[in-house]
Protein backbone atom coordinates (compact mmCIF):
# COMPACT_ATOMS: atom_id res chain seq x y z
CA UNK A 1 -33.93 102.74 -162.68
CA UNK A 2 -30.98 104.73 -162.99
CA UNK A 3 -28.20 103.37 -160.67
CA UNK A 4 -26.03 106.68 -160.27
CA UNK A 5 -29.71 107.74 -158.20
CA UNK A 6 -30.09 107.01 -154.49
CA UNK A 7 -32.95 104.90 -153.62
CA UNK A 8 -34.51 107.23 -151.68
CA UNK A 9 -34.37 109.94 -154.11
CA UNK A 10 -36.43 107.41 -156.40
CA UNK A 11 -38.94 106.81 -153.69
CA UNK A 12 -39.43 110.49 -153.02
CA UNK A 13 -40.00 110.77 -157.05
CA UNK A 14 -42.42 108.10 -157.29
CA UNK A 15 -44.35 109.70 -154.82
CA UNK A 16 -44.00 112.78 -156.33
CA UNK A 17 -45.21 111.99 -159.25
CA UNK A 18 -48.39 110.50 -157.62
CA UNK A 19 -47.81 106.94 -156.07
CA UNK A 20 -47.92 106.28 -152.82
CA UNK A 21 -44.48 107.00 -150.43
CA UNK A 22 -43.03 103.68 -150.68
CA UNK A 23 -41.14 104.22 -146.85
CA UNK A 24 -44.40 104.70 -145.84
CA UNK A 25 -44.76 101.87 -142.88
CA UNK A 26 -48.54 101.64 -142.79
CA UNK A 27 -51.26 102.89 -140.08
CA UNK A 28 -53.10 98.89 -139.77
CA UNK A 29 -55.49 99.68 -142.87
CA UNK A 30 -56.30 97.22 -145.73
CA UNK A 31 -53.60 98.61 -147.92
CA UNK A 32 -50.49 98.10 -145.63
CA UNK A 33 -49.51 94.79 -146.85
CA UNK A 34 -49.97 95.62 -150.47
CA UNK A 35 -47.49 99.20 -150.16
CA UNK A 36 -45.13 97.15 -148.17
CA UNK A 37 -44.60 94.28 -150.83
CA UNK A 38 -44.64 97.36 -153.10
CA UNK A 39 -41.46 98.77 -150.63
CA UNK A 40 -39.90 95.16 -150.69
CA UNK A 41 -39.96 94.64 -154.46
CA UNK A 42 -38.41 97.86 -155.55
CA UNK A 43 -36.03 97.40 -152.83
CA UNK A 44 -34.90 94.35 -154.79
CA UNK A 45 -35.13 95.32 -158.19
CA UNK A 46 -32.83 98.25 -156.87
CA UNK A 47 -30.13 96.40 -155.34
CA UNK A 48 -30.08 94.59 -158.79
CA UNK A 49 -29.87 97.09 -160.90
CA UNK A 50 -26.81 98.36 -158.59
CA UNK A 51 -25.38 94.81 -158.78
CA UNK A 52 -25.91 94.22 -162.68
CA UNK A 53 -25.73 97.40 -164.35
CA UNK A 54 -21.86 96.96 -165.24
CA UNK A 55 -22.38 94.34 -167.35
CA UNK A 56 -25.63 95.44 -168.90
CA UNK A 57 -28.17 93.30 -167.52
């Protein structure tokens, strides 16, 4: 991830490029929990990278 980029800007990419739209809160099918852990993860791994990226981790 690049942190100068907005996380919504890399959501919009990602879905873009062919995955599924990651804001995306689900209509009750099978899928929902799966695209919402999905959501939560990157999320995390963003905030992270925003946190960390200073002193190269």
């Amino acid at each position: 991830m690049n942190p100068g980029v907005p996380l919504k800007d890399i959501l919009y990419r990602q879905c873009m490029l062919g995955g599924n739209y990651m804001l995306f809160h689900g209509d009750g099918g099978w899928k929902d929990p799966y695209y919402l852990g999905k959501a939560e993860m990157t999320e995390k791994f963003y905030r992270y990278v925003q946190e960390n990226h200073e002193n190269g981790f």
